[in-house]
N, C-alpha and C. Protein backbone atom coordinates (compact mmCIF):
# COMPACT_ATOMS: atom_id res chain seq x y z
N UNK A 1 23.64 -17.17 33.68
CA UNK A 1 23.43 -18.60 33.58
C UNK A 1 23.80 -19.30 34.89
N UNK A 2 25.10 -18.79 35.74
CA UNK A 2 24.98 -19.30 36.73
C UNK A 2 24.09 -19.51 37.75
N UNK A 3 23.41 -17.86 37.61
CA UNK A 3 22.28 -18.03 38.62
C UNK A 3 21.74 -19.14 38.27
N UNK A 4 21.15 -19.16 37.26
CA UNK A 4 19.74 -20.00 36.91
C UNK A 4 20.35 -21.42 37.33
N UNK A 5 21.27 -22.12 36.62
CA UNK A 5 22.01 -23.29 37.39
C UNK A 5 22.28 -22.99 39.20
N UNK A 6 22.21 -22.10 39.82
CA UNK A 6 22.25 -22.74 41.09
C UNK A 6 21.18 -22.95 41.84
N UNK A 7 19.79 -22.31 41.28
CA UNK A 7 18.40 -22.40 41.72
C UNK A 7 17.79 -23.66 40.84
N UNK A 8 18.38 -24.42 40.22
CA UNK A 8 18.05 -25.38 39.76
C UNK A 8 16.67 -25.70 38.79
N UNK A 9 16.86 -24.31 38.18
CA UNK A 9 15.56 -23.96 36.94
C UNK A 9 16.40 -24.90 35.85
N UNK A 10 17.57 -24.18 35.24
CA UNK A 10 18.43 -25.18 34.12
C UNK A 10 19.42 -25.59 34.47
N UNK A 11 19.63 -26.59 34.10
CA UNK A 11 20.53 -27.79 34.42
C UNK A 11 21.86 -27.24 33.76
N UNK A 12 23.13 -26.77 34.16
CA UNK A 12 23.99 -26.43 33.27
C UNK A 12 24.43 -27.83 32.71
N UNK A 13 24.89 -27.42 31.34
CA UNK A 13 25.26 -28.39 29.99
C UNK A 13 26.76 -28.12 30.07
N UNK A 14 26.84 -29.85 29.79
CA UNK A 14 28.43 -30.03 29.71
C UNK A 14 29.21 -29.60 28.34
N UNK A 15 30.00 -28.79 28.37
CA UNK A 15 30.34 -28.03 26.71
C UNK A 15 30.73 -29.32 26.06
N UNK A 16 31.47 -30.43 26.49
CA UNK A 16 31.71 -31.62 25.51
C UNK A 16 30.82 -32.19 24.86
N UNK A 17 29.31 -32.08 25.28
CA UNK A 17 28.32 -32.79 24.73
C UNK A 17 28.02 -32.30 23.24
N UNK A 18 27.82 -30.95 23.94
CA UNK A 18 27.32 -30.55 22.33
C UNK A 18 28.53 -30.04 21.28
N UNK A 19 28.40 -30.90 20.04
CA UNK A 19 29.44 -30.02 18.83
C UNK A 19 29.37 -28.71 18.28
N UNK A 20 30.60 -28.89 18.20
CA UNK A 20 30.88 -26.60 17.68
C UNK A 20 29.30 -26.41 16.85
N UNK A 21 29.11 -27.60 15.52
CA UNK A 21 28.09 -27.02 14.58
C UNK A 21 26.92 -26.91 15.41
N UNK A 22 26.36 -27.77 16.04
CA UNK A 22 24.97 -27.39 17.06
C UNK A 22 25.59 -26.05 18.07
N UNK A 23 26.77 -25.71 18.41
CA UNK A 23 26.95 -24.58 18.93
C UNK A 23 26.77 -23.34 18.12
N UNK A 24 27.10 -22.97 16.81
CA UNK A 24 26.98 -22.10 15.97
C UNK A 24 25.62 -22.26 15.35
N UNK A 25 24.57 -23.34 15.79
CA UNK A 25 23.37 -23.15 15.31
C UNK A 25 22.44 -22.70 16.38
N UNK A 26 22.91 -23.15 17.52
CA UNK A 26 22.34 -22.44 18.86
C UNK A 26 22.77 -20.91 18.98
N UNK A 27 23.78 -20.40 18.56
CA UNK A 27 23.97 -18.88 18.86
C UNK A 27 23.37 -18.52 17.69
N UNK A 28 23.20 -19.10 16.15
CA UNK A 28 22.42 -18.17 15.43
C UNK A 28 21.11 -18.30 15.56
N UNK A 29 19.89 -19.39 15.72
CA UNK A 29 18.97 -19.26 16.19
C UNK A 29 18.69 -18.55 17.63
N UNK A 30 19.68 -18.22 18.90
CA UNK A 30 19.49 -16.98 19.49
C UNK A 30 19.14 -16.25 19.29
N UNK A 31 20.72 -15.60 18.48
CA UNK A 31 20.90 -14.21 17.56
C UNK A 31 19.30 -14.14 16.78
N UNK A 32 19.07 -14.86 16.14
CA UNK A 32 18.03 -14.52 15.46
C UNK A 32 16.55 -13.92 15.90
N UNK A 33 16.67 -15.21 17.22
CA UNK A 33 14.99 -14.88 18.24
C UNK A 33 15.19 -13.45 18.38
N UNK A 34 16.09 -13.07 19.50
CA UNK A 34 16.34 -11.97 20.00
C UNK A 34 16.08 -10.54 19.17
N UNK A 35 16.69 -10.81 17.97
CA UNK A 35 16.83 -9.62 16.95
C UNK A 35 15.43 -9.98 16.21
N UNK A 36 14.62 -11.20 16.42
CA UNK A 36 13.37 -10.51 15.44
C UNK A 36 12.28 -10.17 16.88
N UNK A 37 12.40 -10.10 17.81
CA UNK A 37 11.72 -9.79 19.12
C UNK A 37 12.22 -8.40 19.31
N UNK A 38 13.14 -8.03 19.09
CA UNK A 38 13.91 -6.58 19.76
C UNK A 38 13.68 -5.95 18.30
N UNK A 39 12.75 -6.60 17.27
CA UNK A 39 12.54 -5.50 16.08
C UNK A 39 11.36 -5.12 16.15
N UNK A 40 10.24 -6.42 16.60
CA UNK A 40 8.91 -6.30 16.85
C UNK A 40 8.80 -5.50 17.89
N UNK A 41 9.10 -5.34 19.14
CA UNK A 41 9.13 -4.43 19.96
C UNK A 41 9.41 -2.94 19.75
N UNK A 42 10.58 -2.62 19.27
CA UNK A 42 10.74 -1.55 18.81
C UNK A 42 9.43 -1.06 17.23
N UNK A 43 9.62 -1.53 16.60
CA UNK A 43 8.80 -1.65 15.53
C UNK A 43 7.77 -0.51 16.20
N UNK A 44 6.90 -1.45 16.95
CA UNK A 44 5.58 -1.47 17.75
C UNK A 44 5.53 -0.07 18.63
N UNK A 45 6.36 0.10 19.24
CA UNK A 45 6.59 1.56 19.84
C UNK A 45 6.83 2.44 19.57
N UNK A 46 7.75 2.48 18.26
CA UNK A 46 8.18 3.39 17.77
C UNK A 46 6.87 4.03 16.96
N UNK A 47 5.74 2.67 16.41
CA UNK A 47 4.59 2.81 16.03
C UNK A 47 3.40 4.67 16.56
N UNK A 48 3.32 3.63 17.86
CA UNK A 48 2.63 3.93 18.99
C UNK A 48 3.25 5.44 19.52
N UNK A 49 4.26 5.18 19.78
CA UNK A 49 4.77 6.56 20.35
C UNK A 49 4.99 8.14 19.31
N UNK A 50 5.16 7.46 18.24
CA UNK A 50 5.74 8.60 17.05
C UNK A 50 4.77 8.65 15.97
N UNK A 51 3.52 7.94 16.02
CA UNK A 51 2.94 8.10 15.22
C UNK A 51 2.02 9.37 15.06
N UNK A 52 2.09 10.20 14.31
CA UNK A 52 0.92 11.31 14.04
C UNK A 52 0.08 10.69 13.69
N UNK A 53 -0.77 9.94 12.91
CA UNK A 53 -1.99 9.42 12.81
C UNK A 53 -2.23 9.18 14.48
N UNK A 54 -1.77 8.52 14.87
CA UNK A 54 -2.54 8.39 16.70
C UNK A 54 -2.39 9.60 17.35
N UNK A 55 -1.42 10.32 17.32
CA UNK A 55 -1.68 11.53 18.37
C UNK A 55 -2.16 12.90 18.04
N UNK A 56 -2.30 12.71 16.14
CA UNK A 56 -3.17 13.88 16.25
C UNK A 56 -4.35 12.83 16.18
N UNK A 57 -4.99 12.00 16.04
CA UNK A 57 -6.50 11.44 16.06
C UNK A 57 -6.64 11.51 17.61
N UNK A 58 -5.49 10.92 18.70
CA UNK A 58 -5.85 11.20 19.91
C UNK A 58 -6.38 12.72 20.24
N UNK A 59 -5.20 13.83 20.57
CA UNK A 59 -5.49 15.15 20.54
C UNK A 59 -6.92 15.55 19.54
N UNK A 60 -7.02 15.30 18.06
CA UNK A 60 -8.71 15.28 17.51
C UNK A 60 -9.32 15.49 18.35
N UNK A 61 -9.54 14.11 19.23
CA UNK A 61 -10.68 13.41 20.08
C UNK A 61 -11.38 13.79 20.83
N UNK A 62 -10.21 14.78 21.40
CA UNK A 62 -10.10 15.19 22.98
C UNK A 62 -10.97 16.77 22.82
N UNK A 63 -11.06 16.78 21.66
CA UNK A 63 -11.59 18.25 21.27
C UNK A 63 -13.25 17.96 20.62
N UNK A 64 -14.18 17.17 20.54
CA UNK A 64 -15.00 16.87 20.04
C UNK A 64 -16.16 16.28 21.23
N UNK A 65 -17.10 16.70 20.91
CA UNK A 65 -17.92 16.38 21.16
C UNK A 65 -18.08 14.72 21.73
N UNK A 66 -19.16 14.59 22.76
CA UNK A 66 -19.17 12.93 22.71
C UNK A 66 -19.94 12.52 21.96
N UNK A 67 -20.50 13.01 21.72
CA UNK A 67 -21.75 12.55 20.08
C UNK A 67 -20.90 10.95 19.19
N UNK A 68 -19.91 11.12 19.34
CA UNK A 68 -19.46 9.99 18.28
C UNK A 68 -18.09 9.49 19.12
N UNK A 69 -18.58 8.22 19.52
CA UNK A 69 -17.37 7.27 20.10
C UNK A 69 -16.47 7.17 19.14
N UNK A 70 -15.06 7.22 18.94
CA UNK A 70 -14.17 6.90 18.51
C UNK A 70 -13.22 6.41 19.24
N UNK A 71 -13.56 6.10 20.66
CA UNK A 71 -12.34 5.09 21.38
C UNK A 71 -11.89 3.48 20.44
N UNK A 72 -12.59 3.36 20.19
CA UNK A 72 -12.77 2.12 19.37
C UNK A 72 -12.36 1.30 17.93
N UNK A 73 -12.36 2.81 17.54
CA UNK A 73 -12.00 3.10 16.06
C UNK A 73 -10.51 2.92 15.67
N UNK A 74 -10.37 2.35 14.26
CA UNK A 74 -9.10 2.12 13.84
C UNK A 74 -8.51 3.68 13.39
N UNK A 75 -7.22 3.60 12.91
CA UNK A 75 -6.77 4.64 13.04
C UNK A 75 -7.09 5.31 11.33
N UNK A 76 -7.29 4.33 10.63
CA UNK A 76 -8.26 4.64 8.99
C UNK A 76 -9.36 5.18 9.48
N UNK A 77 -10.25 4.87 10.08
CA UNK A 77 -11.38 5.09 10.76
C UNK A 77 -11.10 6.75 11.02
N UNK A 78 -10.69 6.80 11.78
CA UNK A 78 -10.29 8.40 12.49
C UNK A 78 -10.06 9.26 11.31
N UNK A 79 -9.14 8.86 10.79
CA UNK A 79 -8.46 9.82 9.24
C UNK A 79 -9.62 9.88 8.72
N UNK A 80 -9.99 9.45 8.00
CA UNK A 80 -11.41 9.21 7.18
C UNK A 80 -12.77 9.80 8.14
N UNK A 81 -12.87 9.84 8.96
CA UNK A 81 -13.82 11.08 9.73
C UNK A 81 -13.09 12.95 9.67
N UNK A 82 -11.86 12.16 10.25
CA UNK A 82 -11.15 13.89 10.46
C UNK A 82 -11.46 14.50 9.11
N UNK A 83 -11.21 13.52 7.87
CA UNK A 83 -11.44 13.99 6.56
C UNK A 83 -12.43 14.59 5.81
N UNK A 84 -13.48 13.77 6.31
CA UNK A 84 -14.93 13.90 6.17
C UNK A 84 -15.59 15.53 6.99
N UNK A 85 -14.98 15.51 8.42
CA UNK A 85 -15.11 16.73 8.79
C UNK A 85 -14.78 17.79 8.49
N UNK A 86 -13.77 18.02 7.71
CA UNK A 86 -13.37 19.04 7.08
C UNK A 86 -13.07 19.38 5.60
N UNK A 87 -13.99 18.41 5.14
CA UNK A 87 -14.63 18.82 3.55
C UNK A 87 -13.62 18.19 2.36
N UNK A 88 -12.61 17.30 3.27
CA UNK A 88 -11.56 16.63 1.89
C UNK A 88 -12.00 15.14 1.79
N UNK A 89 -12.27 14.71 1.14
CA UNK A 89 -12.04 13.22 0.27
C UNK A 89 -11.61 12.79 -0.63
């Protein structure tokens, strides 16, 4: 915070101004941003990175023919072909 107060982005705030209760509503609406941003993020990667539906539909992909674009395709999409290709529905 200091930085930012000496480059004159935010204005540092005088602690007398604001009361304890707007202080404990400012750290829980923080607390809160932060922790539903650092859930969506994680969420999202943990998605992406660990998901078997994407990396075996990726790896699939990579083994098939170009006959049929599936860059495009949702990841239902993919399952539901892989499925179709090999005789389960």
């Amino acid at each position: 915070m200091q930085r930012l107060a000496r480059i004159r982005i935010l204005e540092p705030e005088d602690p007398s101004t604001v009361s304890a209760f707007e202080r404990k509503i400012r750290r829980l609406l923080s607390f809160a941003y932060r922790l539903s941003v650092s859930i969506f993020v994680t969420v999202h990667l943990f998605d992406f990175l660990f998901s078997s539906v994407w990396m075996h539909g990726y790896i699939w992909s990579l083994n098939l023919p170009i006959d049929l674009d599936m860059s495009d395709k949702s990841a239902g999409a993919i399952v539901y072909h892989q499925l179709e290709q090999v005789g389960v529905e």
